[in-house]
N, C-alpha and C. Protein backbone atom coordinates (compact mmCIF):
# COMPACT_ATOMS: atom_id res chain seq x y z
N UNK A 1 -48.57 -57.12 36.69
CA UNK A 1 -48.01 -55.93 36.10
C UNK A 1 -48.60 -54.72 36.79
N UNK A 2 -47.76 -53.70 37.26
CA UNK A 2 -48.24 -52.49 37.75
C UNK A 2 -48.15 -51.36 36.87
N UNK A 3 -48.91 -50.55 37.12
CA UNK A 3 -48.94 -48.99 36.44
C UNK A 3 -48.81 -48.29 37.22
N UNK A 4 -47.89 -47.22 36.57
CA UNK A 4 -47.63 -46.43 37.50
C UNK A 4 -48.80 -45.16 36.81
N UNK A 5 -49.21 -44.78 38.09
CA UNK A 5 -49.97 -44.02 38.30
C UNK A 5 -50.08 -42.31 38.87
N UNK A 6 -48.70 -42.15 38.75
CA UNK A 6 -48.14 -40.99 38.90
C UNK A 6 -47.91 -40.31 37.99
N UNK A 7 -48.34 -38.88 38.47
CA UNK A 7 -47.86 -37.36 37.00
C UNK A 7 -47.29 -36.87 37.20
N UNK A 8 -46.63 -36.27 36.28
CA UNK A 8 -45.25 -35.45 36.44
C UNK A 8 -45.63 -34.28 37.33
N UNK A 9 -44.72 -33.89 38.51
CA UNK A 9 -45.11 -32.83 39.37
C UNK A 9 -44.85 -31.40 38.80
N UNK A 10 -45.66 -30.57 38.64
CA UNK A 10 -45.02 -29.38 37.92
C UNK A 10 -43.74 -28.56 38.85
N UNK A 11 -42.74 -28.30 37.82
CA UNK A 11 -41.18 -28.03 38.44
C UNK A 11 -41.54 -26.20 38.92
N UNK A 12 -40.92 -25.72 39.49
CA UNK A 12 -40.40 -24.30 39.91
C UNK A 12 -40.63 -23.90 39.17
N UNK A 13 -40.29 -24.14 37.36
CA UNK A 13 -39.85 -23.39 36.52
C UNK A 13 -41.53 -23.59 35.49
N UNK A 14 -42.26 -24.29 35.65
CA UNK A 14 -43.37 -24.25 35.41
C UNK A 14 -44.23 -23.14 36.06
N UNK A 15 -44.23 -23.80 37.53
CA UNK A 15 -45.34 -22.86 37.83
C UNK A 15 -45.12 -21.64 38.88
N UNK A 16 -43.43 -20.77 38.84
CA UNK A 16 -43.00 -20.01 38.82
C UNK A 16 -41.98 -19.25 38.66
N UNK A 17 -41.84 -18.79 37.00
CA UNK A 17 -40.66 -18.53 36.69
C UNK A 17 -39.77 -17.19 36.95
N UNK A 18 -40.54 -16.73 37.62
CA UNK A 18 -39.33 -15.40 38.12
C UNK A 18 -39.00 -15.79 39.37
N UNK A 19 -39.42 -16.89 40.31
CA UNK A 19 -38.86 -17.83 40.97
C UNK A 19 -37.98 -18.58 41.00
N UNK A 20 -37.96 -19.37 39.81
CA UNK A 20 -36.96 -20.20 39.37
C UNK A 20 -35.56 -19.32 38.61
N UNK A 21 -36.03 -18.16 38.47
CA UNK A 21 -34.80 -17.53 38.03
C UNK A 21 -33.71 -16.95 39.35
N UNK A 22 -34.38 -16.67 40.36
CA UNK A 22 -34.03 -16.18 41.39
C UNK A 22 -33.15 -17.56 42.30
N UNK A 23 -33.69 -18.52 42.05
CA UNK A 23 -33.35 -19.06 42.43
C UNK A 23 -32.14 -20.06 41.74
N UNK A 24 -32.45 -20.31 40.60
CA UNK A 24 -30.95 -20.61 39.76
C UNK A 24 -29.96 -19.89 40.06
N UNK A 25 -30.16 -18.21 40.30
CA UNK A 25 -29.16 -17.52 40.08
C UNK A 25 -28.35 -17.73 41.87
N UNK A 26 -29.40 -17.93 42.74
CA UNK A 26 -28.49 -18.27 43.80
C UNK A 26 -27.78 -19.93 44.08
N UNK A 27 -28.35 -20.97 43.31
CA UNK A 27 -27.52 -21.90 43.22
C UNK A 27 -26.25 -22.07 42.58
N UNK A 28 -26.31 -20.72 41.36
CA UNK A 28 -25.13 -20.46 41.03
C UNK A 28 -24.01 -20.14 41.12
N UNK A 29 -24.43 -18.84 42.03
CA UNK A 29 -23.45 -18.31 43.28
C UNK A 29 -23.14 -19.28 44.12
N UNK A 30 -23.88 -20.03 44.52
CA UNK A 30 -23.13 -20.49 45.94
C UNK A 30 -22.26 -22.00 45.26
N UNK A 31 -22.19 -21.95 43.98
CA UNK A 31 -21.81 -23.21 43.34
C UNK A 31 -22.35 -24.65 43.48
N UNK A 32 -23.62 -24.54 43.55
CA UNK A 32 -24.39 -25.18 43.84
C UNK A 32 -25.22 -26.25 42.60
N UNK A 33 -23.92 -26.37 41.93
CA UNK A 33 -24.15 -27.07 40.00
C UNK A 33 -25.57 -28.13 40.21
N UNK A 34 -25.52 -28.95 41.20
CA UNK A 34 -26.33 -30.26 41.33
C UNK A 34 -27.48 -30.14 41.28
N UNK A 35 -27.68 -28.77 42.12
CA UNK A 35 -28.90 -28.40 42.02
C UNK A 35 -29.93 -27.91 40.82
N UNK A 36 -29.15 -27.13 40.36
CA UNK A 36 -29.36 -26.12 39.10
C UNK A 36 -30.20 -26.99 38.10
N UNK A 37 -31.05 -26.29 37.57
CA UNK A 37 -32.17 -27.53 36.46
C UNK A 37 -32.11 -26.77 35.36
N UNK A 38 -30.43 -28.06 35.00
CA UNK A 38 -29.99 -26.98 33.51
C UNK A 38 -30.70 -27.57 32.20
N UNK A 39 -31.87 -28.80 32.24
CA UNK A 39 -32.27 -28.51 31.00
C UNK A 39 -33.18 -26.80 30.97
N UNK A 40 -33.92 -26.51 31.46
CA UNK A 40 -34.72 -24.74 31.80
C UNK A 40 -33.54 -23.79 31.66
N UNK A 41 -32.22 -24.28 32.02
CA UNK A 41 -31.38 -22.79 32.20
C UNK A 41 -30.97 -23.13 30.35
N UNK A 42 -30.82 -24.16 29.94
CA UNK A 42 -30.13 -23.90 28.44
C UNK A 42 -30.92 -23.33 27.61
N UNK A 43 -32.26 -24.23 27.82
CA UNK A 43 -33.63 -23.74 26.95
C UNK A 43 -33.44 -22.18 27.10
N UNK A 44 -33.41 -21.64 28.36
CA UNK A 44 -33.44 -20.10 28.71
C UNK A 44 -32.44 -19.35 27.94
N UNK A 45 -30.98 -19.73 28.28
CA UNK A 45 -30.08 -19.54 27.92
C UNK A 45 -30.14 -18.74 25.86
N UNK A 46 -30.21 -20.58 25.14
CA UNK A 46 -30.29 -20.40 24.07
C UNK A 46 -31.49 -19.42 23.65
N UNK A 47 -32.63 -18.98 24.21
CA UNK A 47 -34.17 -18.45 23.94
C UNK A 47 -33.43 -16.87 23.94
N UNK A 48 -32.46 -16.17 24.78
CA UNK A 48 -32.24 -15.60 24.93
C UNK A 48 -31.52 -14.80 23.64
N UNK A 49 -30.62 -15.54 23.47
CA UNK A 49 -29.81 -15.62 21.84
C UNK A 49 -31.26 -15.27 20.34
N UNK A 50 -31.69 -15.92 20.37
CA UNK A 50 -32.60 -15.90 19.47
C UNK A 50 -33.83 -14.28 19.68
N UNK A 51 -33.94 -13.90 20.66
CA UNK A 51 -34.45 -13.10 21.25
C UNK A 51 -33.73 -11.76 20.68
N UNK A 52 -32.53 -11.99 21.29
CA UNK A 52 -31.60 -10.55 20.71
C UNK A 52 -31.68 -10.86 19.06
N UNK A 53 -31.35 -11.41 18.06
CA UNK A 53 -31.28 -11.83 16.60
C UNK A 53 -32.93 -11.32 16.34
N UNK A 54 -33.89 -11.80 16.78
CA UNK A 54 -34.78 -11.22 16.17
C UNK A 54 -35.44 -9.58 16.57
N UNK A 55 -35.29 -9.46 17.44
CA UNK A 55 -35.06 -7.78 17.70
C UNK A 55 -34.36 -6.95 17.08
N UNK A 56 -33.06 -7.44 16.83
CA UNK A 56 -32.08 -6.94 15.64
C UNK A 56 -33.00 -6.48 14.25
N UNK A 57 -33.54 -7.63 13.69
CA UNK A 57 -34.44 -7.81 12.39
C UNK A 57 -35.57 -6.93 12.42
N UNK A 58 -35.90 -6.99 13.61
CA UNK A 58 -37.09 -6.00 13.91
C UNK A 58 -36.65 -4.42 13.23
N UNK A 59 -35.91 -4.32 14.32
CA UNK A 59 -35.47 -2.99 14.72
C UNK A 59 -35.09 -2.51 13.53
N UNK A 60 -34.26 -2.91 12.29
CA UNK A 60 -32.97 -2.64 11.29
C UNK A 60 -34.65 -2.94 10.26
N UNK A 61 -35.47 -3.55 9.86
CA UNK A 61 -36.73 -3.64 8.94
C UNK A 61 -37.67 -2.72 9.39
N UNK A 62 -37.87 -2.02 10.23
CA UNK A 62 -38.66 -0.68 10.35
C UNK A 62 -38.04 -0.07 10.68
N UNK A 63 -36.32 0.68 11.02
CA UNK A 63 -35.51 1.13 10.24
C UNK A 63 -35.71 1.62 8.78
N UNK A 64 -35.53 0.79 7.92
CA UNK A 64 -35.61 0.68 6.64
C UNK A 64 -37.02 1.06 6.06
N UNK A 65 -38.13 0.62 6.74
CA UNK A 65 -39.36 0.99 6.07
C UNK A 65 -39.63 2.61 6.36
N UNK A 66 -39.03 3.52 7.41
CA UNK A 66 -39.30 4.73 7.35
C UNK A 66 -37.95 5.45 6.83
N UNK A 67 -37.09 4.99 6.10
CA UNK A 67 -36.06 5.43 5.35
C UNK A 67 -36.55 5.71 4.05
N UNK A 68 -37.14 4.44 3.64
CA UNK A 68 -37.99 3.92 2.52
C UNK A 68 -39.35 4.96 2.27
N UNK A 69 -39.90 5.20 3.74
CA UNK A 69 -40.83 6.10 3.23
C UNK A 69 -40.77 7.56 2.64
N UNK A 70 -39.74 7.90 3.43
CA UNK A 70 -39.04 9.31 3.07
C UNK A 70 -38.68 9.56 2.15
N UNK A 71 -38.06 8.66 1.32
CA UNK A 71 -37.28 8.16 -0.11
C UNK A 71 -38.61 8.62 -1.14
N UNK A 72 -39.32 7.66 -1.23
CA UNK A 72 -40.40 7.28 -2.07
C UNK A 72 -42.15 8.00 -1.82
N UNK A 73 -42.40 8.26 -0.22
CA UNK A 73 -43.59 8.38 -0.15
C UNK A 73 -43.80 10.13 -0.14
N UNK A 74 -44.24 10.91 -1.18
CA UNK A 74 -43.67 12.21 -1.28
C UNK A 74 -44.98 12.51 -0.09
N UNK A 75 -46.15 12.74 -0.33
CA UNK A 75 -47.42 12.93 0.72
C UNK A 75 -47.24 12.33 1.87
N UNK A 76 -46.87 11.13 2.17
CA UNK A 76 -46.31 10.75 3.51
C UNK A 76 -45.71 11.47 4.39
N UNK A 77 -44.35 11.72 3.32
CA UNK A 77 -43.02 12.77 3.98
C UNK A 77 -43.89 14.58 4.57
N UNK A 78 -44.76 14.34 3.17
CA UNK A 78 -45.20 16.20 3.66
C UNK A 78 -45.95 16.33 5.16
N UNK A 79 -46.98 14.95 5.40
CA UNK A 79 -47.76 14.95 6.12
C UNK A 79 -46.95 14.86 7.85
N UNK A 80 -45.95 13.72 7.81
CA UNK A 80 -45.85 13.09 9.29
C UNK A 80 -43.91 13.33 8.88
N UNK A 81 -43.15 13.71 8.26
CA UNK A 81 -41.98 13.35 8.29
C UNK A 81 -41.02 13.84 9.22
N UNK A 82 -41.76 14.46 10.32
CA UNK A 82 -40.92 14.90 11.61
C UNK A 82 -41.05 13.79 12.04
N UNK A 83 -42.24 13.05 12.27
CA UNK A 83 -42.84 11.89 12.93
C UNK A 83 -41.63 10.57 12.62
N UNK A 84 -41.43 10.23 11.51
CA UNK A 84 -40.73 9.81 10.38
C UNK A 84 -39.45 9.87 10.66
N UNK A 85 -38.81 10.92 10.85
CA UNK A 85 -37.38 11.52 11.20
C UNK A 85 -37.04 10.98 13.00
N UNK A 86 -38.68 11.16 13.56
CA UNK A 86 -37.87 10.76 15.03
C UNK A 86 -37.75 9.28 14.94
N UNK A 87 -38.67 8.62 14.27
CA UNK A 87 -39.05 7.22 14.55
C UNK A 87 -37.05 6.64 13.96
N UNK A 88 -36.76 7.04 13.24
CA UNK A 88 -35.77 6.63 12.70
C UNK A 88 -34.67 6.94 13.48
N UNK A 89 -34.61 8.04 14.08
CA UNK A 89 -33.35 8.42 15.34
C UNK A 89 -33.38 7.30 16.36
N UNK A 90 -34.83 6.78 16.51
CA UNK A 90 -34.83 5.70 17.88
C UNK A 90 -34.34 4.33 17.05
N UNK A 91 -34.91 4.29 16.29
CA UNK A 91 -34.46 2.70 15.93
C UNK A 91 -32.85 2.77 15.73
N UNK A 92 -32.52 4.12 15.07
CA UNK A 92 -30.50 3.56 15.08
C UNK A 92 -30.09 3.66 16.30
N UNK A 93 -30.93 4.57 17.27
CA UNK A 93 -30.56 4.50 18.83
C UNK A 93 -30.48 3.02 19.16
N UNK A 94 -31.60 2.79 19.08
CA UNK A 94 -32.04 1.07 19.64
C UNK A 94 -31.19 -0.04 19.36
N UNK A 95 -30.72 0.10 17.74
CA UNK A 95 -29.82 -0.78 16.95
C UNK A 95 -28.71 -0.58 17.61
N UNK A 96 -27.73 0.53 18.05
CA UNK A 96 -26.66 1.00 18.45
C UNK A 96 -26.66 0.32 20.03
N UNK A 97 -28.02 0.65 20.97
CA UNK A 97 -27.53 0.01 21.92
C UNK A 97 -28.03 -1.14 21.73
N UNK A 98 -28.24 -2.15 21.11
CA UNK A 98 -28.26 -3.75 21.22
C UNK A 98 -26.92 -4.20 20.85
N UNK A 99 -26.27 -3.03 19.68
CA UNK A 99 -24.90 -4.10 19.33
C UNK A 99 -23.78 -3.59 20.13
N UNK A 100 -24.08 -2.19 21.39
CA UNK A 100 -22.88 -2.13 22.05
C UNK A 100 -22.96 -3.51 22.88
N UNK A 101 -24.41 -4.01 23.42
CA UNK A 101 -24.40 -4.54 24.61
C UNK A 101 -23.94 -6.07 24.19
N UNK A 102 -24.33 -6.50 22.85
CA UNK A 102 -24.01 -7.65 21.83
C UNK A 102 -23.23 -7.79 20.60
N UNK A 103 -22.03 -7.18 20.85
CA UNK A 103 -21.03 -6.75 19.48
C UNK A 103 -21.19 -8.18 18.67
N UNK A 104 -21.29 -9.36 18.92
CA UNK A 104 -20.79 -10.51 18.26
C UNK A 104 -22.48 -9.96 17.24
N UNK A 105 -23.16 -9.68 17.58
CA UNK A 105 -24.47 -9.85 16.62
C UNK A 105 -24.30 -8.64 15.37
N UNK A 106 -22.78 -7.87 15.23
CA UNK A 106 -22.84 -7.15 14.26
C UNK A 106 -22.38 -8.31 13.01
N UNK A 107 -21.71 -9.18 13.11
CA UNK A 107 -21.72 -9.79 11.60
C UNK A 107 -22.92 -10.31 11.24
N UNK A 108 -24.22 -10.79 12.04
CA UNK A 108 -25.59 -10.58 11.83
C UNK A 108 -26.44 -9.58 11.32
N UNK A 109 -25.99 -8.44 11.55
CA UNK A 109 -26.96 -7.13 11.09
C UNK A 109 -26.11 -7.24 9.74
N UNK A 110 -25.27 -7.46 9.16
CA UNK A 110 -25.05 -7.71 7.35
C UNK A 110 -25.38 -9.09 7.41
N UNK A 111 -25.81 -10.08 7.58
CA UNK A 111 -26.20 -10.96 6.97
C UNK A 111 -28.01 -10.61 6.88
N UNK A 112 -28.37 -9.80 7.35
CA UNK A 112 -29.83 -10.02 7.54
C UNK A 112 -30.43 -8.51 6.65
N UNK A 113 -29.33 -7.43 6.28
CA UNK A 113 -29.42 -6.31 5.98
C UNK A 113 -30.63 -6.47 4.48
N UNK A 114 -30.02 -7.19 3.33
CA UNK A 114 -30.57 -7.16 2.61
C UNK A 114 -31.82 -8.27 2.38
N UNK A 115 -32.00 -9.08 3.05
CA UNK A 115 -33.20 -9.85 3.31
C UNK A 115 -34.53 -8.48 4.19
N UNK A 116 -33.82 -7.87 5.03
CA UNK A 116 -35.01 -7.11 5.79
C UNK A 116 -34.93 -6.21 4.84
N UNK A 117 -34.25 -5.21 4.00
CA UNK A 117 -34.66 -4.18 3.00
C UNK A 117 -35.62 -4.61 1.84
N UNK A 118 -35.71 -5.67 1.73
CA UNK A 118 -36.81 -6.52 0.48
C UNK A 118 -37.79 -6.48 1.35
N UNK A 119 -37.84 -6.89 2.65
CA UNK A 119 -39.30 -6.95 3.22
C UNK A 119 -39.92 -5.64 3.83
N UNK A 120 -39.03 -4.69 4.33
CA UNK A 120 -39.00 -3.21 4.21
C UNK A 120 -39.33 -2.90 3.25
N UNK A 121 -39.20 -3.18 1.89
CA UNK A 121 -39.84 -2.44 0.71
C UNK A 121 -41.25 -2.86 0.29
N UNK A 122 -41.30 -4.44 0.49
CA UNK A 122 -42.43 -4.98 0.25
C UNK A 122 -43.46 -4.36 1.50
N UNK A 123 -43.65 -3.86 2.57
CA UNK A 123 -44.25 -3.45 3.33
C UNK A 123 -44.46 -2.01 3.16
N UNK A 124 -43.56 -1.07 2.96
CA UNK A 124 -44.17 0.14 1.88
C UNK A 124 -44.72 0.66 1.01
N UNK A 125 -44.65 -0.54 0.39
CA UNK A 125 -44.97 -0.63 -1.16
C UNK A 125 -46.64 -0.64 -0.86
N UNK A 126 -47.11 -1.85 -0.07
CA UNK A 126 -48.63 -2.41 0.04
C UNK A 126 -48.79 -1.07 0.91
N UNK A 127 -48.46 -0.21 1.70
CA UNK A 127 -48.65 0.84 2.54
C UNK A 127 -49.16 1.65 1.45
N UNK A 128 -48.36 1.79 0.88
CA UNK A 128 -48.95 2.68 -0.82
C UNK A 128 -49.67 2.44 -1.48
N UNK A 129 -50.42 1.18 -1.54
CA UNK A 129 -51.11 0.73 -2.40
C UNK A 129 -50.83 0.77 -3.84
N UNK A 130 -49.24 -0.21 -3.64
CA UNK A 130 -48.68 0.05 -5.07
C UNK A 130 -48.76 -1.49 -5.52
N UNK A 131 -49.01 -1.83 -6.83
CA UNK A 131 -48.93 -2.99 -7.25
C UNK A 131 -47.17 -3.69 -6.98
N UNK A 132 -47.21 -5.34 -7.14
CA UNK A 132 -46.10 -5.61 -6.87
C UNK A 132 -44.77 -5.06 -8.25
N UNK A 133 -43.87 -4.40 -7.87
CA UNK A 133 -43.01 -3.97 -8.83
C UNK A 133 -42.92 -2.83 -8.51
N UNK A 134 -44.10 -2.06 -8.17
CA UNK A 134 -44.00 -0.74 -8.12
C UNK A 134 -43.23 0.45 -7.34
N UNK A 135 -42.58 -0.20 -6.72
CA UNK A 135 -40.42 0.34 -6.50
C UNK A 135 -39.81 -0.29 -6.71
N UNK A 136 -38.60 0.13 -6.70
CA UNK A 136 -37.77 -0.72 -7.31
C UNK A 136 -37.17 -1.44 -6.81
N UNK A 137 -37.02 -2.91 -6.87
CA UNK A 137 -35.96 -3.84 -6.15
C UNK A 137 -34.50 -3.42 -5.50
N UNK A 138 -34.20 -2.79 -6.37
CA UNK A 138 -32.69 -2.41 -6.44
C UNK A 138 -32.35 -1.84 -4.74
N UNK A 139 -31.35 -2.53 -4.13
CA UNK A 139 -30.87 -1.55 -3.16
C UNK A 139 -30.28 -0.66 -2.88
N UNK A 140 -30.77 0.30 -2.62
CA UNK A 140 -30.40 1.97 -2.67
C UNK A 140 -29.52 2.75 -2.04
N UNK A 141 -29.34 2.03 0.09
CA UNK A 141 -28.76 2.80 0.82
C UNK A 141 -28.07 1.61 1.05
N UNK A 142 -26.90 1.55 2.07
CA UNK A 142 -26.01 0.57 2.34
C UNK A 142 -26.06 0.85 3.94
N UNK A 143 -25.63 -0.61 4.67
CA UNK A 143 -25.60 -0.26 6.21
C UNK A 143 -25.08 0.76 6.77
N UNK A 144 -24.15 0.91 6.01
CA UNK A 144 -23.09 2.51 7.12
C UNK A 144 -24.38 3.38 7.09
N UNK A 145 -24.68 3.93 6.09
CA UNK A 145 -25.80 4.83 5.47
C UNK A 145 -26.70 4.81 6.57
N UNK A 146 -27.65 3.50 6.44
CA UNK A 146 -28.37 3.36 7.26
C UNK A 146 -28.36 3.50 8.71
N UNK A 147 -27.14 3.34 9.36
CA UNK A 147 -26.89 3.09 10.85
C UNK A 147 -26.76 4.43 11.21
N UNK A 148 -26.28 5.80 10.30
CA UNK A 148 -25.28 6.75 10.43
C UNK A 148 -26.37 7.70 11.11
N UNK A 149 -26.32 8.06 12.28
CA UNK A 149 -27.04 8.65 12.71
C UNK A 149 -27.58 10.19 11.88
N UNK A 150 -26.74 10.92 11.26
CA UNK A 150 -26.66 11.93 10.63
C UNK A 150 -26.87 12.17 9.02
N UNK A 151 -27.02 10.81 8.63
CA UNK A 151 -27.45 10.46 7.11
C UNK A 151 -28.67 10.12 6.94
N UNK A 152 -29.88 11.10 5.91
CA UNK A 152 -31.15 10.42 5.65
C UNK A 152 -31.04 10.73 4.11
N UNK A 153 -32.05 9.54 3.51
CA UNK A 153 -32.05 9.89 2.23
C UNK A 153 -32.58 10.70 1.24
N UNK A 154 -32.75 11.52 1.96
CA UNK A 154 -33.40 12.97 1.60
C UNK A 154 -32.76 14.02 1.76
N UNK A 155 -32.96 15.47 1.85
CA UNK A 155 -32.16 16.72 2.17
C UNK A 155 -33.42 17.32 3.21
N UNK A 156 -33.07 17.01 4.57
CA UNK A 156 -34.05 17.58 5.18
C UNK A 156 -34.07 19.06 5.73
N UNK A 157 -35.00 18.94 5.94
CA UNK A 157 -35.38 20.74 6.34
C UNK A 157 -36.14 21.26 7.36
C-alpha cells in the first residue's frame, strides 16, 4: 500500500489574489472557460453579493441612529448637530449611490428597514445611558422620510 505523500500546492488565488483576479479577467476575455478556476470566481462572485447587502445595513442603521439622535438626544443635537446633519447627508448620499449602482438591492433596503431601526434605537438608547424601554419602540419615520435628502426630523436651523 502506498501513501501519497503530496500537499496540496497553494493555487494563484491563495497566494496571490490581485493576481488571480487579473488574471481570470484575461482568461475571460480571451474565452478561455477551461482555464478559469471557477470554484474562487463563484466563491468571489457570490462574496460580492453579500458584501453590497451588508453595507446597505450598515449604511441605512447609522442612517437611522443619527436621525434618532436628533429626534431624541436634545444635548447631543445642541452640542454636535451640524456634525449630525452632515453625517446624515453622506449616508443618504452613500445609500443613493449603492442602489443607483445595485437597483435590484432596493426591495432589500424595505426588508431590512425595520429590523435596522430597532437596532438603531437600541444603540442610542445605550449611547444615552437609557435603561431598556427608555424610547419608544414605535416606528416613527418611514423609508421615503428617511432616504429624502431634504427631510429631517426636526425643524432645523
Amino acid at each position: 500500500m502506498t501513501r501519497s505523500t503530496e500537499t496540496a500546492t497553494p493555487t494563484l488565488y491563495e497566494e496571490d489574489f490581485y493576481l488571480w483576479l487579473k488574471t481570470t479577467a484575461e482568461q475571460l476575455k480571451k474565452g478561455q472557460f477551461a482555464e478559469v478556476d471557477l470554484d474562487n470566481l463563484i466563491e468571489e462572485i457570490e462574496s460580492m453579493g453579500r458584501s453590497e447587502r451588508h453595507a446597505l445595513k450598515s449604511l441605512l442603521t447609522r442612517l437611522l441612529e443619527h436621525l434618532l439622535k436628533l429626534t431624541y438626544w436634545q444635548s447631543e443635537r445642541d452640542r454636535h448637530g451640524n456634525h449630525c446633519n452632515g453625517e446624515i447627508n453622506n449616508f443618504r448620499a452613500e445609500i443613493q449611490d449603492l442602489l443607483e449602482d445595485s437597483p435590484s438591492l432596493k426591495p432589500y433596503l424595505r426588508e431590512i428597514f425595520e429590523p435596522s431601526y430597532h437596532t438603531a434605537l437600541e444603540t442610542v438608547r445605550k449611547k444615552m445611558g437609557l435603561s431598556p424601554g427608555g424610547l419608544p419602540s414605535q416606528i416613527i419615520f418611514n423609508l421615503e422620510q428617511v432616504l429624502d435628502h431634504q427631510w429631517l426630523p426636526i425643524d432645523w436651523e
